[in-house]
C-alpha atoms as a PDB file:
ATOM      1  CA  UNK A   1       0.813  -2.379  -6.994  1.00  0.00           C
ATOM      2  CA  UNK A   2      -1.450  -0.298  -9.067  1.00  0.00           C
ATOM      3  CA  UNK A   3      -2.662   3.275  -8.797  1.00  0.00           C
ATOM      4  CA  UNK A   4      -6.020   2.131  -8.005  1.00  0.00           C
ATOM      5  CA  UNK A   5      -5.414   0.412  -4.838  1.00  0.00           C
ATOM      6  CA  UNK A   6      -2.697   3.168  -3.645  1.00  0.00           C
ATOM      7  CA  UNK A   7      -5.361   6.000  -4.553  1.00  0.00           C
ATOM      8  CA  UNK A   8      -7.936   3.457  -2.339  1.00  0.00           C
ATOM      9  CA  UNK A   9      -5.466   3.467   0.309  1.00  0.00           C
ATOM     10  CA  UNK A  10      -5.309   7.514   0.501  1.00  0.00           C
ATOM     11  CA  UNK A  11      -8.592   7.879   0.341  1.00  0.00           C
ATOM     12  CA  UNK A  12      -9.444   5.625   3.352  1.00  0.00           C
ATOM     13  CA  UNK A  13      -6.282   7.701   5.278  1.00  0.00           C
ATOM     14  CA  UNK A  14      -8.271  10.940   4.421  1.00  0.00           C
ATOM     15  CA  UNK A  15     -11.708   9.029   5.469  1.00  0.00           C
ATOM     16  CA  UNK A  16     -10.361   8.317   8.844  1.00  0.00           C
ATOM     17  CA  UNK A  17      -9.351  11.491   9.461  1.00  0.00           C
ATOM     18  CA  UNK A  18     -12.744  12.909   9.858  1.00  0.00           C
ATOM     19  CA  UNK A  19     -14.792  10.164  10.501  1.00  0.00           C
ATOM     20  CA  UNK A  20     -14.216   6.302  12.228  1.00  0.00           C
ATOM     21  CA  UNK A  21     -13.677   3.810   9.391  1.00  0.00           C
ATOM     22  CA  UNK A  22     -16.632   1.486   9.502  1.00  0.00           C
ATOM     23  CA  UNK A  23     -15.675  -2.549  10.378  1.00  0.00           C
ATOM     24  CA  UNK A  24     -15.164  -2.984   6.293  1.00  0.00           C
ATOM     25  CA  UNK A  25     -13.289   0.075   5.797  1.00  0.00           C
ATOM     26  CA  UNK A  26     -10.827  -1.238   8.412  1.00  0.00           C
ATOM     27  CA  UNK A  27     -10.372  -4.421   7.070  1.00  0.00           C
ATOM     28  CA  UNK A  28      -9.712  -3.006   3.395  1.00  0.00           C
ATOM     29  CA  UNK A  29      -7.457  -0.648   4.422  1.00  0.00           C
ATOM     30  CA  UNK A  30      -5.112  -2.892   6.562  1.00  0.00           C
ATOM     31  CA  UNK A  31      -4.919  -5.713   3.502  1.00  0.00           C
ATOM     32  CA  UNK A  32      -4.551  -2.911   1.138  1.00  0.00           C
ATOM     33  CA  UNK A  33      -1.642  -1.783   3.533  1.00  0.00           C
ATOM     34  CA  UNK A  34      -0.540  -5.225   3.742  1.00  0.00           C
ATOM     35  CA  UNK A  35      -0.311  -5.735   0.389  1.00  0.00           C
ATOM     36  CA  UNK A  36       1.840  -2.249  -0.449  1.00  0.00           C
ATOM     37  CA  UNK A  37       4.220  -3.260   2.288  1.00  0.00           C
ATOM     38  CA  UNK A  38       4.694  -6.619   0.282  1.00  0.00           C
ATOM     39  CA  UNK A  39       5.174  -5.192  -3.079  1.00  0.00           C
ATOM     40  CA  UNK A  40       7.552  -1.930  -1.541  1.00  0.00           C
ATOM     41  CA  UNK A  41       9.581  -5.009   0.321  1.00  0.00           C
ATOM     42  CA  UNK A  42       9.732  -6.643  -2.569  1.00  0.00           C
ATOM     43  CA  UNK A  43      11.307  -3.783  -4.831  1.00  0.00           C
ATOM     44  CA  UNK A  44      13.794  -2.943  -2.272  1.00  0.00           C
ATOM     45  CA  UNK A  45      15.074  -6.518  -2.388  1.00  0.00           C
ATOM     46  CA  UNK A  46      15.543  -6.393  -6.137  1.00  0.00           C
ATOM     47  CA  UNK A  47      17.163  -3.322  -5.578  1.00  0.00           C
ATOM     48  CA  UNK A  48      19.639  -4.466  -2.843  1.00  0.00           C
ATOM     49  CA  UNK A  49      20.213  -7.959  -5.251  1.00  0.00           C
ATOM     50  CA  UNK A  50      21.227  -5.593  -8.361  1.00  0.00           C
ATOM     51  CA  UNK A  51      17.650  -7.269 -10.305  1.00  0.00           C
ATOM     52  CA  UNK A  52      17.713  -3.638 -11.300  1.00  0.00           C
ATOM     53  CA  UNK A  53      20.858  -2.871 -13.499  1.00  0.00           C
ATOM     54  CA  UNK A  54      20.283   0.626 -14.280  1.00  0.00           C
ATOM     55  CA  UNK A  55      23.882   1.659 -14.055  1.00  0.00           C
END
């Protein structure tokens, strides 16, 4: 996932927390989210398979 969409992500955390997210802001967020939870899964998978042989 790239730094873009993470920084996205923060910055609609920090949005929230002093105003209500508007309908569109909601929506973005939770596929960002989505998405991050996909990728994140999908490194601790490789991880667990030994995809990453760093020693």
């Amino acid at each position: 996932m790239d730094k873009k969409k993470i920084d996205r992500i923060n910055e609609l955390g920090r949005i929230a927390k002093t105003r209500e997210l508007t309908p569109e802001e909601t929506e973005e967020r939770q596929k960002l989210r989505e998405e991050y939870i996909r990728f994140f899964r999908a490194g601790i998978r490789g991880e667990l398979k030994g995809d990453n042989n760093n020693g």
